[in-house]
C-alpha atoms as a PDB file:
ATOM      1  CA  UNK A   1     -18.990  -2.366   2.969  1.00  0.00           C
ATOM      2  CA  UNK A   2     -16.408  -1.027   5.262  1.00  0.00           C
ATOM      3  CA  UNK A   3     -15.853   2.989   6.224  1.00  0.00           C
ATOM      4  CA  UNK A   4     -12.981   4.335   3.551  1.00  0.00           C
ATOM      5  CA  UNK A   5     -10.038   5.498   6.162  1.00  0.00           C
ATOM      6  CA  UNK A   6      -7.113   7.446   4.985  1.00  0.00           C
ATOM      7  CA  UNK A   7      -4.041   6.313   4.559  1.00  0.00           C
ATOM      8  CA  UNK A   8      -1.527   7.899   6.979  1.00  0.00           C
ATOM      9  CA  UNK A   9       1.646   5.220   7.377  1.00  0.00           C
ATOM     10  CA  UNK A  10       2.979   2.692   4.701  1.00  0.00           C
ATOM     11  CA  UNK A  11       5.918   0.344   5.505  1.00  0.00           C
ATOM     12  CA  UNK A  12       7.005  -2.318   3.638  1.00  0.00           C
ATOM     13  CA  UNK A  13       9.874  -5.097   4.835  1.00  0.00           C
ATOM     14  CA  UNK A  14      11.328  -8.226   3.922  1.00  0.00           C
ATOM     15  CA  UNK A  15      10.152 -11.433   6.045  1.00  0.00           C
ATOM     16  CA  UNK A  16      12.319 -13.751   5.027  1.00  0.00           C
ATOM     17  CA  UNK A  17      10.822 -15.377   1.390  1.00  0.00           C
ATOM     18  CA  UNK A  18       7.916 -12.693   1.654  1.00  0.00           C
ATOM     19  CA  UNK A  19       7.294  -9.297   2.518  1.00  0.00           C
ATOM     20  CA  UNK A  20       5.269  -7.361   5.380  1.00  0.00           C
ATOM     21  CA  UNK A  21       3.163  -5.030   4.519  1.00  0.00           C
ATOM     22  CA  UNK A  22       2.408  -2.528   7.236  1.00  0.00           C
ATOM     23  CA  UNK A  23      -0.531   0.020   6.640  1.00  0.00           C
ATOM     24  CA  UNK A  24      -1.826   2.640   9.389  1.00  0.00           C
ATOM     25  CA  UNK A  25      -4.791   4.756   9.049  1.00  0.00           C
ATOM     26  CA  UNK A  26      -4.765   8.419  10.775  1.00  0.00           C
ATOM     27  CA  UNK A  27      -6.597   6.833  13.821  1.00  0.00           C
ATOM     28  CA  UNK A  28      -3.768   4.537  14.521  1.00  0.00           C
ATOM     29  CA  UNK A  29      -5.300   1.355  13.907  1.00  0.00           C
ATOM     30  CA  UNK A  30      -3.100  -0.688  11.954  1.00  0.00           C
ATOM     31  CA  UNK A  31      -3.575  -3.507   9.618  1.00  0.00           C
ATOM     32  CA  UNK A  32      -0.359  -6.054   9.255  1.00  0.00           C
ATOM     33  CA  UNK A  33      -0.452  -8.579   6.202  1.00  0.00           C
ATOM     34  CA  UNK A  34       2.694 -10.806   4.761  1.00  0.00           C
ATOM     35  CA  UNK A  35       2.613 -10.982   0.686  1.00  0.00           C
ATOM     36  CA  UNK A  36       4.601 -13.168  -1.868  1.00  0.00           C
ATOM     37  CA  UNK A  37       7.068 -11.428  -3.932  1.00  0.00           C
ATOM     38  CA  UNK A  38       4.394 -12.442  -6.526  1.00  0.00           C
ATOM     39  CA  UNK A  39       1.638 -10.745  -4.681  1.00  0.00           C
ATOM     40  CA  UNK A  40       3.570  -7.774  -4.037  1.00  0.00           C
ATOM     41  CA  UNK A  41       4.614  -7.730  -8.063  1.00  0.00           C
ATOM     42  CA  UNK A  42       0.741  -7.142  -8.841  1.00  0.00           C
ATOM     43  CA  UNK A  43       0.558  -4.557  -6.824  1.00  0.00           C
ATOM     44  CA  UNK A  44       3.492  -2.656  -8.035  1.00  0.00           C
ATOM     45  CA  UNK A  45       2.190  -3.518 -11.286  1.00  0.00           C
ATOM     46  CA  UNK A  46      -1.711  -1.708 -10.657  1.00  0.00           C
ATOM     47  CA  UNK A  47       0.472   1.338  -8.882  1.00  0.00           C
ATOM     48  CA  UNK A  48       2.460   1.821 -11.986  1.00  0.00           C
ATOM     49  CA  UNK A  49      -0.941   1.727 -14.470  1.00  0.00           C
ATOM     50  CA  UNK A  50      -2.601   3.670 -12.482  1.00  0.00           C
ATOM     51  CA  UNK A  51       0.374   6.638 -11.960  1.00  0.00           C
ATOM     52  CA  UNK A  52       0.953   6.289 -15.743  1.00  0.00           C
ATOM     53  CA  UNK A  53      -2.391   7.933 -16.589  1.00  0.00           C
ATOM     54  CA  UNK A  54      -1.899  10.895 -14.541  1.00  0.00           C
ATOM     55  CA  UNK A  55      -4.022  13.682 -13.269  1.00  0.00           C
ATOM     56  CA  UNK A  56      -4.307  14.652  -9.380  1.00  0.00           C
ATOM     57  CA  UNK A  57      -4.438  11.249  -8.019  1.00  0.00           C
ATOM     58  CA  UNK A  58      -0.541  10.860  -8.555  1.00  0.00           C
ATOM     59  CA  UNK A  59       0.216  13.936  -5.944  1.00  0.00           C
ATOM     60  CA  UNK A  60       1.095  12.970  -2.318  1.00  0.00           C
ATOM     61  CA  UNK A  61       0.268  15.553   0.470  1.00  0.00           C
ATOM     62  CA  UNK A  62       2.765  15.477   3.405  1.00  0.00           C
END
């Protein structure tokens, strides 16, 4: 199993039909992946269940 990195950049953009999904960890390396609208609608989905139970995972540090 890969190392867990943190998260340090999140972009998302249209491409066209799709989107592009660009995620950074704090080293800089960066991973670039295109997703269906559909794709992208399952992960909104698992966001919003998993902010909807609460507790301390929900707070963002910046």
């Amino acid at each position: 199993m890969a190392k867990t990195k943190k998260l340090a950049k999140f972009t998302i953009t249209e491409a066209g039909e799709d989107f592009k999904l660009h995620i950074e960890d704090e080293a800089g390396h960066v991973l670039e992946l295109v997703a269906t609208r559909d794709q992208v609608d399952v992960i909104d989905d698992a966001l919003e269940e998993l902010l909807e139970k609460g507790g301390s995972a929900d707070q963002v540090e910046g």
